[in-house]
Each structure stands twice: as structure tokens, then as C-alpha cells.
Protein backbone atom coordinates (compact mmCIF):
# COMPACT_ATOMS: atom_id res chain seq x y z
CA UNK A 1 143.31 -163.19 -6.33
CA UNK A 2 140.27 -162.90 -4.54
CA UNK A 3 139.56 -159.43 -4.16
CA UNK A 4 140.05 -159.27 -8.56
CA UNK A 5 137.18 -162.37 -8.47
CA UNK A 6 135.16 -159.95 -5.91
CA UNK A 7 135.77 -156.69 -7.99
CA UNK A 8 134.79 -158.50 -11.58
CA UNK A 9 131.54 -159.42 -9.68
CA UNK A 10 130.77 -156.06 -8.10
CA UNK A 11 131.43 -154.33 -11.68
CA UNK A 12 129.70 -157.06 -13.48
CA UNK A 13 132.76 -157.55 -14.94
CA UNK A 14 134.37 -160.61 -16.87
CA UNK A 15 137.30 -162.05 -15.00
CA UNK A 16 140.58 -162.99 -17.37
CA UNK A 17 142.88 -164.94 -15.29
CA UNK A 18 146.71 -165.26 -16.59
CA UNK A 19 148.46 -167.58 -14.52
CA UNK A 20 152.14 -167.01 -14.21
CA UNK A 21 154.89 -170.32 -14.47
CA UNK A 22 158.53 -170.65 -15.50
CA UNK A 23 158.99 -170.13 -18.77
CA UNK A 24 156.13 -168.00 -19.47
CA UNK A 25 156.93 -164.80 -21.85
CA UNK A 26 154.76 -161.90 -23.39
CA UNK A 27 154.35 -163.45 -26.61
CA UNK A 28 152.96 -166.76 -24.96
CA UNK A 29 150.73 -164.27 -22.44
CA UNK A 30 149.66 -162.77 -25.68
CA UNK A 31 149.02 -165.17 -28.75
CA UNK A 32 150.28 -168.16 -30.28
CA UNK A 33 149.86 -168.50 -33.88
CA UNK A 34 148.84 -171.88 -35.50
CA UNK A 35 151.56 -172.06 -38.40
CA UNK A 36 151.04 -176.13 -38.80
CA UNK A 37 147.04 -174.69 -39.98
CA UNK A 38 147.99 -171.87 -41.61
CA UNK A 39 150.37 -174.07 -43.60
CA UNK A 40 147.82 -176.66 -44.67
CA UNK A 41 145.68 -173.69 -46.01
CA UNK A 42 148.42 -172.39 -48.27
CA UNK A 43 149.43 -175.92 -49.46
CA UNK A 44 145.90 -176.07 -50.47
CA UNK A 45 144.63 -173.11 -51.43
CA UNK A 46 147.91 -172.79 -54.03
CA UNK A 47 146.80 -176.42 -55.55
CA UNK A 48 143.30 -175.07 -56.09
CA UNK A 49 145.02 -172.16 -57.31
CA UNK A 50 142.73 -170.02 -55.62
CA UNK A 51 144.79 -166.91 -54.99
CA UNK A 52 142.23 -164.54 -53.04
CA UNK A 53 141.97 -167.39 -50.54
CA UNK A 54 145.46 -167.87 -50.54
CA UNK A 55 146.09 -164.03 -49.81
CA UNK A 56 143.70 -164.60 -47.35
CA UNK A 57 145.22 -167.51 -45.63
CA UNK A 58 148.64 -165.14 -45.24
CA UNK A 59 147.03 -162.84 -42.98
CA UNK A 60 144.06 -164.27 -41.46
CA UNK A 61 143.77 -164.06 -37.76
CA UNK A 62 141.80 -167.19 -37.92
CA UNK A 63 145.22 -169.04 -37.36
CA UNK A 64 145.69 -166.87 -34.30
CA UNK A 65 145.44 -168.94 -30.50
CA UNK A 66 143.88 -165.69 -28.33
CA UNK A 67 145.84 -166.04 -25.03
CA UNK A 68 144.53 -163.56 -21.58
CA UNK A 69 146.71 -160.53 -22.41
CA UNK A 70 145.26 -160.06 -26.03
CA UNK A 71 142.08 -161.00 -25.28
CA UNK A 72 142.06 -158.61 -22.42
CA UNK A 73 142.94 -156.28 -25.27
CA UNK A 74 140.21 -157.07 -27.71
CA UNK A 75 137.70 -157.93 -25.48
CA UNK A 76 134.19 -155.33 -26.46
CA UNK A 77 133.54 -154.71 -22.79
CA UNK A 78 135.76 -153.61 -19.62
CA UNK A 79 137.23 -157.06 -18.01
CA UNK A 80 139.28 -157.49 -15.05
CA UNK A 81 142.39 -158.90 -16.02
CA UNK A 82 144.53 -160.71 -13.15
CA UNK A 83 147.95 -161.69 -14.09
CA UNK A 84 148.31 -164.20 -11.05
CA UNK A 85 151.64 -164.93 -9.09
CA UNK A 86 154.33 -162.85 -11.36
CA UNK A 87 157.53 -163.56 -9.69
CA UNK A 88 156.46 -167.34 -11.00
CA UNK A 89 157.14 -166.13 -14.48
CA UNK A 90 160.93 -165.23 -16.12
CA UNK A 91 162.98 -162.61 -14.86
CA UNK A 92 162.61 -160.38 -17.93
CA UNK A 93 158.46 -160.67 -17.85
CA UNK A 94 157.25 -157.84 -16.04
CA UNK A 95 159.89 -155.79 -17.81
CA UNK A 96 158.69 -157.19 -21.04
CA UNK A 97 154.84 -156.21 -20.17
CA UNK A 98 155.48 -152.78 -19.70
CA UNK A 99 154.62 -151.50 -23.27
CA UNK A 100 150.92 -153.55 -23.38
CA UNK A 101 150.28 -152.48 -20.06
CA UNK A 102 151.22 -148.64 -20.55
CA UNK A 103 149.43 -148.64 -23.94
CA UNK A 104 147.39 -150.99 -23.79
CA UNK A 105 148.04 -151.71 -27.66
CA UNK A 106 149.99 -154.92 -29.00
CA UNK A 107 151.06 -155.10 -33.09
CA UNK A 108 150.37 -158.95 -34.45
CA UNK A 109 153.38 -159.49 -36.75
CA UNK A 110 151.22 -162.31 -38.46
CA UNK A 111 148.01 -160.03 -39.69
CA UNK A 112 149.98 -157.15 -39.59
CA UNK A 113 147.69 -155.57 -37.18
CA UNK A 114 147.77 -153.07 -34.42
CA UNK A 115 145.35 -153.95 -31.85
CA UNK A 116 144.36 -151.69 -29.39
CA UNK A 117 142.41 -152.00 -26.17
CA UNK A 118 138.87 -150.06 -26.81
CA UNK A 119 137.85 -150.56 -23.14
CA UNK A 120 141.22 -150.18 -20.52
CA UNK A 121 140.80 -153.43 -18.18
CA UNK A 122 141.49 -152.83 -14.75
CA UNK A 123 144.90 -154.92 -14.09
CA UNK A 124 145.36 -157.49 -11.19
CA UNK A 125 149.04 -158.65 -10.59
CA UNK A 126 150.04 -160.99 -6.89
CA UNK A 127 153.11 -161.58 -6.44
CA UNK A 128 154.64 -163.76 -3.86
CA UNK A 129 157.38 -161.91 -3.44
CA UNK A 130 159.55 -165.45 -4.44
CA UNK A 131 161.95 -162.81 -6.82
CA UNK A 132 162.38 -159.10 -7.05
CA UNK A 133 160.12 -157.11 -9.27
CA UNK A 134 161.46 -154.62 -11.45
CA UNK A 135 161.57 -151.02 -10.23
CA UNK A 136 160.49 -149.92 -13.54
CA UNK A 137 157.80 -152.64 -13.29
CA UNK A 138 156.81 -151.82 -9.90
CA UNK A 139 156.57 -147.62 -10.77
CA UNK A 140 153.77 -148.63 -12.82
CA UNK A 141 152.29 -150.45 -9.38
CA UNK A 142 149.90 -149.15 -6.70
CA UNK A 143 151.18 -151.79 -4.31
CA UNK A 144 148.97 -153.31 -1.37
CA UNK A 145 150.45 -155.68 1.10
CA UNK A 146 148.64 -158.14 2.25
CA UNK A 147 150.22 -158.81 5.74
CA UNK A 148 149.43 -162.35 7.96
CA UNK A 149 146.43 -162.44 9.81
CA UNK A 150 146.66 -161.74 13.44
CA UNK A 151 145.16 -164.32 16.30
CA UNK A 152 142.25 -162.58 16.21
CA UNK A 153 141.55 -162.23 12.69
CA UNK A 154 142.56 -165.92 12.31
CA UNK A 155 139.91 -167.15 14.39
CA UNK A 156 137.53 -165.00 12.43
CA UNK A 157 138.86 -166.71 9.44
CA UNK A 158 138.58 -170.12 10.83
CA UNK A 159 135.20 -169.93 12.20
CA UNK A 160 133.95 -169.28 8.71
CA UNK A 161 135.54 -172.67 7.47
CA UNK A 162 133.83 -174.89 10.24
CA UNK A 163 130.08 -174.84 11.63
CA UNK A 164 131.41 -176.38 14.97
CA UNK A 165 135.03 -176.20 16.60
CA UNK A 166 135.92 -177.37 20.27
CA UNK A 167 137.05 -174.19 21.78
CA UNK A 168 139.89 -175.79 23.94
CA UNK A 169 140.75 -177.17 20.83
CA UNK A 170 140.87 -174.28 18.55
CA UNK A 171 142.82 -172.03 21.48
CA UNK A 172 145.55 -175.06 21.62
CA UNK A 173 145.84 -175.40 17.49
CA UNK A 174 146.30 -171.37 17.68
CA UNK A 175 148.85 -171.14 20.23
CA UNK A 176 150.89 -173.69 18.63
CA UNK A 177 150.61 -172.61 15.13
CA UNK A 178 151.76 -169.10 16.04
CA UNK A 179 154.66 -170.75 17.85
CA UNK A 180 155.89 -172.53 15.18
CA UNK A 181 154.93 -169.34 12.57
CA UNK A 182 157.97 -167.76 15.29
CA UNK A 183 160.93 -169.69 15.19
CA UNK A 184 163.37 -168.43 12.68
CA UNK A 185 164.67 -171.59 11.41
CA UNK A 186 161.95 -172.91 10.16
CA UNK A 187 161.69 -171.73 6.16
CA UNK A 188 158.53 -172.34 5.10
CA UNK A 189 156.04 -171.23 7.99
CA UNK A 190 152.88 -172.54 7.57
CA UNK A 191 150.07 -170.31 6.45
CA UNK A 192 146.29 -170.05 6.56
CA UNK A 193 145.47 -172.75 4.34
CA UNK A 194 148.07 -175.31 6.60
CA UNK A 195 146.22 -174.59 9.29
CA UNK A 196 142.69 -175.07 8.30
CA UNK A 197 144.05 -178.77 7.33
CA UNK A 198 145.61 -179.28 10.10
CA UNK A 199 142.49 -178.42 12.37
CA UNK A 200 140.64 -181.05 9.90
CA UNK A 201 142.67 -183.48 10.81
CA UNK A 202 143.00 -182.80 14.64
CA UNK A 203 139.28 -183.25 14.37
CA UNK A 204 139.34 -186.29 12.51
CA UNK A 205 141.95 -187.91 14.44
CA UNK A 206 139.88 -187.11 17.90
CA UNK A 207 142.84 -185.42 19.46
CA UNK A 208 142.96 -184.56 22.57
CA UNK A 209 143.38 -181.13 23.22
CA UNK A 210 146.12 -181.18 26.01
CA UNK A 211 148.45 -183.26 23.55
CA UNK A 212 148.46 -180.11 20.75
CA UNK A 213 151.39 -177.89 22.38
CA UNK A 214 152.69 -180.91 23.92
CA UNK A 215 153.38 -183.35 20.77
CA UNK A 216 151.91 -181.33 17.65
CA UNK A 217 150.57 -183.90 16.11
CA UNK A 218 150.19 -184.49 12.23
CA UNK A 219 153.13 -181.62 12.01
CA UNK A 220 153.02 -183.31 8.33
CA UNK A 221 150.10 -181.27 7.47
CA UNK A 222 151.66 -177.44 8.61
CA UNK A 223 155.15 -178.39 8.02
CA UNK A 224 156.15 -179.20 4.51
CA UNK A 225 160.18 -179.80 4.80
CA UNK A 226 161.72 -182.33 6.67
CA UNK A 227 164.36 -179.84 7.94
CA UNK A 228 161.63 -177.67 9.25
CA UNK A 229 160.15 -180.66 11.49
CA UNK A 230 163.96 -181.28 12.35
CA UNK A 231 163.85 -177.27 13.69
CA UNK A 232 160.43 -177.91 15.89
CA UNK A 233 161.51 -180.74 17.09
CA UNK A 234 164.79 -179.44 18.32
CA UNK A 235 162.88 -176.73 20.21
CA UNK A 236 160.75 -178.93 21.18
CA UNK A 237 163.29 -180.87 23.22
């Protein structure tokens, strides 16, 4: 997500952002269409008995709702089009994408209108890899995995989040995050994110750091499922 919001700034670029969720499909990533308004015009337009504006209000695009795919599409200039978290979308999506993608061309039923892309955006999909992509989805893919940070980059990482960090403290939260990031039971391992929160509230809290590996306190803020605190706590014993 971040390196398309980098790129669209380095090519001077605007960014389109579709963002995946159950029950998205291509037409909804595409258009919608405003029938209850295009309805009203007709009803109108056929008491006035005004039949150019009637024609007009058949295939009008002014009825059409541009969503990021088609607008992507349209747009006069290059964009950078992320499609954000996929595998949040229906199975059938990415599948479903694969013509607009390939072509980059997408007929509008409504106006009767074949609308093709005059500048190719350059395409954005993350995935986190909660379902399988198709292979004939992923083909299409030059694929880049992002793997977790290591100790070392993580402290790089952290420092940039906070001016000033007790070192004894930091070197405690580390050693116990990456412990609990290694025990197999646990399902969700906390990430990046759950530990800059948690290192918040060790602060706040004025914890000492000799109790971190000990105790781990606030596990609330890494660990998200009470079954997972039920797994650290067992090894903790």
C-alpha cells in the first residue's frame, strides 16, 4: 500500500485506491448505475413529451456512479491504481478482473459504450494471503513478498515512530515480542503495528523493564485472541 502511495508521488501520479471487502464484484469495482434517476427523467421527460431528451435520458452516462476500476479507465492522465487487500473480496474476483486488467477496456451495457483506457495505469494489488489467488490471476502477477522485519530492521522501524525510547526497555519489548512471534500455537502473531502500541503503552504505564519477559504486561495490546494469551501463558508457566 505504501510503496503504490510512494510511486503515485514520485511519478506525479494520481493515486485510485479500490479497497477490497466481502461481497465486492467487478461490476461494483466498476460502476453502479443510478436507475431510481434515470427513471424520474423518463417519467418526466415522456409527460413533457420531449422525445430528444427522453432518448437522451436512455443512454446518458450522467446516471452512471464512476467507481476506481472505471475511473482508472477513463481517467485523461496515467494514475496508479491500487486494488488493496484482494483475498478480502469474493472468490471469483480476481478471476472476474482478468479481462479489464488484460485490456484495459470495459463495455457499459447502459450507454452502450466501449470504454477504453487511453493512458494504461500502473496496477497495485496486496494481498494478505487470507485465500488462494487464482493461478490464472496470479500469471498476470509480478509478485513481491514482503517478508517480517528482522530484529534489526525492527528497531530501525521503531526508532522512527518515537523521538526517545529507554534502551533496556526497547531490548526487553524486542526479545519478548519475537518470543511470542515463535510459538506455534499462537494464530494470530502480532505484527509491527502491535508492537508499536504495545511499546506506547509500556511507556505510559512506567513499566519496569525487568518485568517485560517476566510478566508481559498489557499482552491485550499484541495478542488479540483469548486462546492465544491462553498459549503464552501456558509457556509461560
Amino acid at each position: 500500500t505504501e510503496v503504490a502511495k510512494v510511486m503515485a508521488a514520485a511519478l506525479d501520479r494520481e493515486l485510485v485506491r479500490l479497497q477490497c471487502y466481502e461481497g465486492l464484484d467487478e461490476s461494483k469495482a466498476l460502476y453502479e448505475w443510478n436507475y431510481q434517476k434515470q427513471l424520474l427523467s423518463i417519467q418526466v421527460n415522456m409527460n413533457a413529451q420531449d422525445r430528444e431528451a427522453l432518448t437522451r435520458s436512455l443512454f446518458s452516462d450522467e446516471y452512471l456512479l464512476e467507481r476506481p476500476l472505471l475511473k482508472s479507465i477513463r481517467s485523461e492522465k496515467p494514475v496508479v491504481l491500487l486494488i488493496d487487500e484482494i483475498d478480502k473480496a469474493d472468490l471469483e474476483f480476481p478471476n472476474d478482473l482478468l479481462w479489464e486488467l488484460d485490456r484495459m477496456e470495459f463495455y457499459i451495457p447502459e450507454t452502450k459504450e466501449t470504454v477504453k483506457a487511453k493512458q494504461r495505469p500502473i496496477v497495485i494489488i496486496t494481498s494478505n494471503a487470507e485465500k488462494e489467488l487464482p493461478d490464472a490471476f496470479l500469471r498476470r502477477c509480478i509478485f513481491h513478498y514482503i517478508a517480517f522485519p528482522t530484529q534489526e530492521q525492527m528497531e530501525k522501524i521503531i526508532r522512527v515512530h518515537f523521538d526517545k525510547l529507554d534502551e533496556a526497555l526497547l531490548a526487553q519489548a524486542m526479545q519478548a515480542f519475537y518470543w511470542l512471534r515463535s510459538i506455534d500455537s499462537i494464530e494470530k502473531k502480532p505484527s509491527t503495528s502491535e508492537l508499536v502500541d504495545w511499546l506506547r503503552a509500556l511507556q505510559l504505564g512506567g513499566v519496569d523493564p525487568a518485568r517485560i519477559t517476566r510478566e508481559i504486561p498489557f499482552a491485550g495490546v499484541l495478542l488479540k485472541k483469548d486462546k492465544d494469551i491462553t498459549a503464552m501463558q501456558r509457556r509461560m508457566r
